[in-house]
Protein backbone atom coordinates (compact mmCIF):
# COMPACT_ATOMS: atom_id res chain seq x y z
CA UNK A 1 -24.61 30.80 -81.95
CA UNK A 2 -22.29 33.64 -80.94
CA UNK A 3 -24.49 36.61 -82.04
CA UNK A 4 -23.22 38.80 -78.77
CA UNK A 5 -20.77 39.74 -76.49
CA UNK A 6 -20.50 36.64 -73.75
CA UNK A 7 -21.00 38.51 -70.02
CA UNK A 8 -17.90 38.11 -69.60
CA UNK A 9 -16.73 39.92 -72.44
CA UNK A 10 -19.23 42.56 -71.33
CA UNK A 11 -18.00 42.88 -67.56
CA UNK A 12 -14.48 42.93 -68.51
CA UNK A 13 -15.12 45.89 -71.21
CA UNK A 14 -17.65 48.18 -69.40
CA UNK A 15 -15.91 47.26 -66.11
CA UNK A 16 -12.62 48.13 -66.96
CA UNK A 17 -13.56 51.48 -68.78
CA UNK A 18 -15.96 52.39 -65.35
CA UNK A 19 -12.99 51.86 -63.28
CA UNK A 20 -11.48 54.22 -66.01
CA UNK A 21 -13.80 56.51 -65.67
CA UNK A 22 -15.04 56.20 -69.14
CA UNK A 23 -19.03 55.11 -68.43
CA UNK A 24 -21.12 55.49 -65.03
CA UNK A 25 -22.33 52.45 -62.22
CA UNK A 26 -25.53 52.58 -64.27
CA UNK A 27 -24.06 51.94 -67.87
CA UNK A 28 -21.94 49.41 -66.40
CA UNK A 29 -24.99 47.29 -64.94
CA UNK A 30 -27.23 47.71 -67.76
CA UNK A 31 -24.24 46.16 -70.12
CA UNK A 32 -23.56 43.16 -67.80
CA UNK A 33 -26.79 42.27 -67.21
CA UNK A 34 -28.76 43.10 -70.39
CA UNK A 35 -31.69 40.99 -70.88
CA UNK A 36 -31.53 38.96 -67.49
CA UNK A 37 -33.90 39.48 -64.31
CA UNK A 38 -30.61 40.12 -62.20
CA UNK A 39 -27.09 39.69 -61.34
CA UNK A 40 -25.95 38.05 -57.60
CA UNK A 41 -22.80 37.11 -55.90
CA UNK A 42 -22.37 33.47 -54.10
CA UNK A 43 -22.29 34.45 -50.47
CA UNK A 44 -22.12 37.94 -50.91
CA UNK A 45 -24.56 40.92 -50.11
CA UNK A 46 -25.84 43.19 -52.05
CA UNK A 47 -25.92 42.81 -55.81
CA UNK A 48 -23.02 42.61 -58.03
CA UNK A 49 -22.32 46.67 -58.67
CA UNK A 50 -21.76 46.07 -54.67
CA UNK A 51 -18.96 43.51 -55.29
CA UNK A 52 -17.71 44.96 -58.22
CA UNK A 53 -16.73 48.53 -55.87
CA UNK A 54 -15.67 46.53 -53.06
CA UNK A 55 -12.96 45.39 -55.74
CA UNK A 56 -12.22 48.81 -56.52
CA UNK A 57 -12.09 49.73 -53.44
CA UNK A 58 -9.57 46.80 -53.11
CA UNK A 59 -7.60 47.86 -55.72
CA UNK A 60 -8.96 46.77 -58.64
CA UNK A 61 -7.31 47.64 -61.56
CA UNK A 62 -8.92 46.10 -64.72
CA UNK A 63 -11.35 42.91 -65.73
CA UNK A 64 -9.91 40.18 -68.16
CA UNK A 65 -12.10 37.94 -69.25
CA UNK A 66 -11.04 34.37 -70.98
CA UNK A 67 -12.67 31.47 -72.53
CA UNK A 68 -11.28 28.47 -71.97
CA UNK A 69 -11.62 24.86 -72.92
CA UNK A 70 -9.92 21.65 -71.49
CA UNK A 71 -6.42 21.32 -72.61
CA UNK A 72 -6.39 25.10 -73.42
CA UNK A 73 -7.04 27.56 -71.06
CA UNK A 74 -5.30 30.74 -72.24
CA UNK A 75 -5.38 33.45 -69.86
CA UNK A 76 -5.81 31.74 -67.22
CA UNK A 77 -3.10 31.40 -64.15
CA UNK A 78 -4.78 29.06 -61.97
CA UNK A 79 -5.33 27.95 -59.06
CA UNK A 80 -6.91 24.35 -60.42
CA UNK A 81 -10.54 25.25 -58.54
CA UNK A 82 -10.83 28.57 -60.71
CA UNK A 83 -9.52 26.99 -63.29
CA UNK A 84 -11.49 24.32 -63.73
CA UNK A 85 -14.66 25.79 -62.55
CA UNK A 86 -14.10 28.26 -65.89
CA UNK A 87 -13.45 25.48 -68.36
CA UNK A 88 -16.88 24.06 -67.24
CA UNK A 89 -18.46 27.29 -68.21
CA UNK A 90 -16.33 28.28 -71.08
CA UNK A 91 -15.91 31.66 -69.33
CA UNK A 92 -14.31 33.84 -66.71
CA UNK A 93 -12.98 37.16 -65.54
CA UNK A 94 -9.75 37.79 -63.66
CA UNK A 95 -9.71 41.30 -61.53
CA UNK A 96 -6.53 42.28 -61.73
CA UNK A 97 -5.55 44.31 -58.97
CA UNK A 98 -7.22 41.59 -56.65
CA UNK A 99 -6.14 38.36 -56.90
CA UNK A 100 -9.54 37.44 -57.30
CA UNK A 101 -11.84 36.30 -60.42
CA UNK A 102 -15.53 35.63 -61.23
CA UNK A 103 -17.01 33.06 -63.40
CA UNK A 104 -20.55 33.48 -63.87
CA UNK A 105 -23.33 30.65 -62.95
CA UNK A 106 -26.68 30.95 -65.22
CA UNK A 107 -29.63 29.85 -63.19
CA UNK A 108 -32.81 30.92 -64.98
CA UNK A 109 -33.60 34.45 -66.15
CA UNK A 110 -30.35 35.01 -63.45
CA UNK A 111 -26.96 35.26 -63.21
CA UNK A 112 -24.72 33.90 -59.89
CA UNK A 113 -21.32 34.69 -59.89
CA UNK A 114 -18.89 32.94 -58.25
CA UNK A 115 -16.15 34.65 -57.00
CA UNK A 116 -12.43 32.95 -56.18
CA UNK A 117 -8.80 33.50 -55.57
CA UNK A 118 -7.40 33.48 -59.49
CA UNK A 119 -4.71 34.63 -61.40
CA UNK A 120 -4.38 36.29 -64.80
CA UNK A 121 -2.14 33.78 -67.62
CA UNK A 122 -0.28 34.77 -70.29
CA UNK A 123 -2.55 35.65 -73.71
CA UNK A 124 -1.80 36.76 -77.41
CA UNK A 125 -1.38 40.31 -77.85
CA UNK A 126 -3.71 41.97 -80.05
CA UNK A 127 -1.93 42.23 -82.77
CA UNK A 128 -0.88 38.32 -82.68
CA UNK A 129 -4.56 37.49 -82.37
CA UNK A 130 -5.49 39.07 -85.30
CA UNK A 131 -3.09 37.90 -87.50
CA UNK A 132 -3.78 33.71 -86.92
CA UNK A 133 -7.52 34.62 -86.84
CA UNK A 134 -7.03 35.91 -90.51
CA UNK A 135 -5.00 33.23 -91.32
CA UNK A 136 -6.77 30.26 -89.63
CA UNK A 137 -10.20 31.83 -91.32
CA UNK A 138 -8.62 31.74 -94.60
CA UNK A 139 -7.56 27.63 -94.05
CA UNK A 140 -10.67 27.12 -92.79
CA UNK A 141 -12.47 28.49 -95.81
CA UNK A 142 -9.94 26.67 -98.20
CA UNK A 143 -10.28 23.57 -96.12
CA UNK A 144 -14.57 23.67 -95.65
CA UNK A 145 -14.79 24.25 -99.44
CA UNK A 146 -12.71 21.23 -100.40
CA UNK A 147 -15.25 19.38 -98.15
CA UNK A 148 -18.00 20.78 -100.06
CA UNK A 149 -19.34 22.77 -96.89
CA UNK A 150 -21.91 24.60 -99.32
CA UNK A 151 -23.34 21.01 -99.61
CA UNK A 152 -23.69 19.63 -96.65
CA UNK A 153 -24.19 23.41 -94.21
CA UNK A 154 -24.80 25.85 -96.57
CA UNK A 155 -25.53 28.60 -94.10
CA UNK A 156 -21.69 27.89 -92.60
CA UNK A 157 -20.86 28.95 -96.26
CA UNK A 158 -23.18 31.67 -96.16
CA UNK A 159 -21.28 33.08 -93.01
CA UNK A 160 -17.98 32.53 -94.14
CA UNK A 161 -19.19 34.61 -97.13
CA UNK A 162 -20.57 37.49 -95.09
CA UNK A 163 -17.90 37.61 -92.66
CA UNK A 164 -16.78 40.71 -93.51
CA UNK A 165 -19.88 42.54 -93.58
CA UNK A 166 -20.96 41.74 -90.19
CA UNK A 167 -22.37 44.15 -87.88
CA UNK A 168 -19.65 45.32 -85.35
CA UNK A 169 -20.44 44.50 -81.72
CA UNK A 170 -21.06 47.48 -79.29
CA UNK A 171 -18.08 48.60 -77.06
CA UNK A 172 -18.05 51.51 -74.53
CA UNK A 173 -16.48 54.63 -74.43
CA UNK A 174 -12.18 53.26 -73.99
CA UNK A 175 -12.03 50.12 -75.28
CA UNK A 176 -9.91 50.58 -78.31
CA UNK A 177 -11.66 50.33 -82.02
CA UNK A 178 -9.47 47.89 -83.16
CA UNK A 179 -10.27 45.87 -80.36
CA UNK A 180 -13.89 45.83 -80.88
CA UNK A 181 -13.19 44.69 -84.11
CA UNK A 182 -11.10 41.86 -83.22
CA UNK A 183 -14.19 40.74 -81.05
CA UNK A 184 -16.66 40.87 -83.58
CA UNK A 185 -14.17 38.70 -85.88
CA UNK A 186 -13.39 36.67 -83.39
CA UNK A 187 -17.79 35.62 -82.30
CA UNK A 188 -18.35 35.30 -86.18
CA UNK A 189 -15.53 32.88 -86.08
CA UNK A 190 -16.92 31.15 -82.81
CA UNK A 191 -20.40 31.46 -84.74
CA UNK A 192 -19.10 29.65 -88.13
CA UNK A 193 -17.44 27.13 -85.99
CA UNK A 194 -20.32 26.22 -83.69
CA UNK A 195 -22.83 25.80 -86.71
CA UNK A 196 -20.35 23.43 -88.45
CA UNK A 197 -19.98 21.03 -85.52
CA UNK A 198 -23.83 20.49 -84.38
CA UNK A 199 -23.87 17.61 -86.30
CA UNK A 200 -21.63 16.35 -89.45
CA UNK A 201 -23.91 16.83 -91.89
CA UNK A 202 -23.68 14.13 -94.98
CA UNK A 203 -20.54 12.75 -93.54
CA UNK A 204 -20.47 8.96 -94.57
CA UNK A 205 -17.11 7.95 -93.01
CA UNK A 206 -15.30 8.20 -89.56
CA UNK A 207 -12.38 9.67 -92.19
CA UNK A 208 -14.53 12.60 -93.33
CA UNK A 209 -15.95 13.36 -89.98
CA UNK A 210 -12.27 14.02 -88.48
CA UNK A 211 -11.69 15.86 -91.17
CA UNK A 212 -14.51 18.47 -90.84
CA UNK A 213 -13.41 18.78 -87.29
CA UNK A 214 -10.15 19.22 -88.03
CA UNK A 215 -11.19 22.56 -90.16
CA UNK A 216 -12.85 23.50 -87.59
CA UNK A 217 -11.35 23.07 -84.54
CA UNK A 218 -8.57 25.22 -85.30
CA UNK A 219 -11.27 28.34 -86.27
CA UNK A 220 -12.98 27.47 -82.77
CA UNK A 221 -9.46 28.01 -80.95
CA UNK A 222 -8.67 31.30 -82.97
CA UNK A 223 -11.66 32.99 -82.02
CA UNK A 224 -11.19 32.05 -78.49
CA UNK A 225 -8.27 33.38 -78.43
CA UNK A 226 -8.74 36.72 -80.14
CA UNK A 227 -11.55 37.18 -77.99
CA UNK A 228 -9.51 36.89 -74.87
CA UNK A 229 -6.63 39.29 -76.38
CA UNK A 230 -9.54 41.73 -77.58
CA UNK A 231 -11.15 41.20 -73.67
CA UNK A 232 -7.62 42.13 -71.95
CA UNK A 233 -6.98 45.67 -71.08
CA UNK A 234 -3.36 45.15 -69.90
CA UNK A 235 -2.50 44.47 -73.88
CA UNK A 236 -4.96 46.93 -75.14
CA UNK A 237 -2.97 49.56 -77.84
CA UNK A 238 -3.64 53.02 -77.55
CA UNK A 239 -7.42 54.16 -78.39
């Protein structure tokens, strides 16, 4: 369940707004790492506040994180390796300004980031994320309740319900409201979407299975995607 900002989301928010100016080193650690032991880089020393000002230093310019699947890996711009290595986690950051990205490794109570030549792809602006989030949430809804979702998940109806009265995530200091609030949209829509497709619930044919997916696979995509627009500064309106 997506009850949180991903660490990507988190290093590409308080990492862009500390190369800003906007929070301290110490703000921007405590965000990325949160509740793990510690953050590394693969082959680098030092910890990864050491990395991260090397890229500064390198002419960093902002963090864009993305989370893609195979067959759609919006925001991305290659090469392959980086590519591929952040569909198999389902998350990366591109440092623009660098030519470099990081995709993080979990190992543990630990996080290992792996950092590699990448390139920043084209992603919905803000605005355009928003609007087919809305809109793919409402055929969703429509298209869950003619499936009888309050049958066979009734929590997925329960969220779908509550959407709007979820609790906004936190942002630092620069990242735009309306941004934040296309990221806390866009994880309740990840959340709904993950619930729905542990299992298929009292589905009794191959017909009604593809057809629950296909409500939900959209909703999956859309909060991807706003997620990435909300996660990448270049688009970011004015705060």
């Amino acid at each position: 369940m997506h009850t949180q900002l991903p660490v990507t989301a988190r290093l590409a928010w308080w990492g862009t707004t500390w190369l800003r100016g906007s929070v301290s080193p110490d703000d921007l650690l405590d965000a990325v790492i949160g509740d793990d032991v510690t953050h590394t880089v693969l082959g680098r020393p030092g910890g990864l506040l050491t990395t991260l000002g090397e890229l500064r230093a390198g002419g960093a310019t902002a963090f864009a994180a993305s989370f893609p699947v195979e067959g759609d890996a919006t925001g991305l711009g290659g090469p392959p390796g980086f590519t591929t290595s952040a569909i198999d986690r389902g998350e990366a950051v591109v440092v623009e300004g660098s030519g470099l990205g990081l995709v993080p490794h979990p190992v543990g109570p630990t996080v290992e980031w792996e950092l590699a030549p990448a390139r920043r792809g084209a992603v919905p602006d803000v605005g355009e994320a928003d609007r087919t989030l809305r809109a793919t949430l409402l055929h969703s809804a429509e298209a869950l309740a003619a499936l009888d979702v309050a049958r066979w998940r009734p929590e997925v109806a329960d969220r779908l319900m509550d959407l709007r009265r979820g609790e906004p995530v936190e942002a630092p200091n620069g990242v735009p409201p309306r941004c934040a609030a296309l990221a806390t949209r866009g994880l309740a829509a990840l959340g709904i979407a993950d619930l729905a497709l542990e299992d298929h619930g009292g589905a009794i044919t191959a017909s009604e299975m593809q057809r629950r997916r296909d409500a939900l696979l959209p909703l999956h995509r859309a909060g991807r995607h706003a997620l990435t627009a909300a996660c990448s500064p270049a688009g970011w309106p004015p705060d």
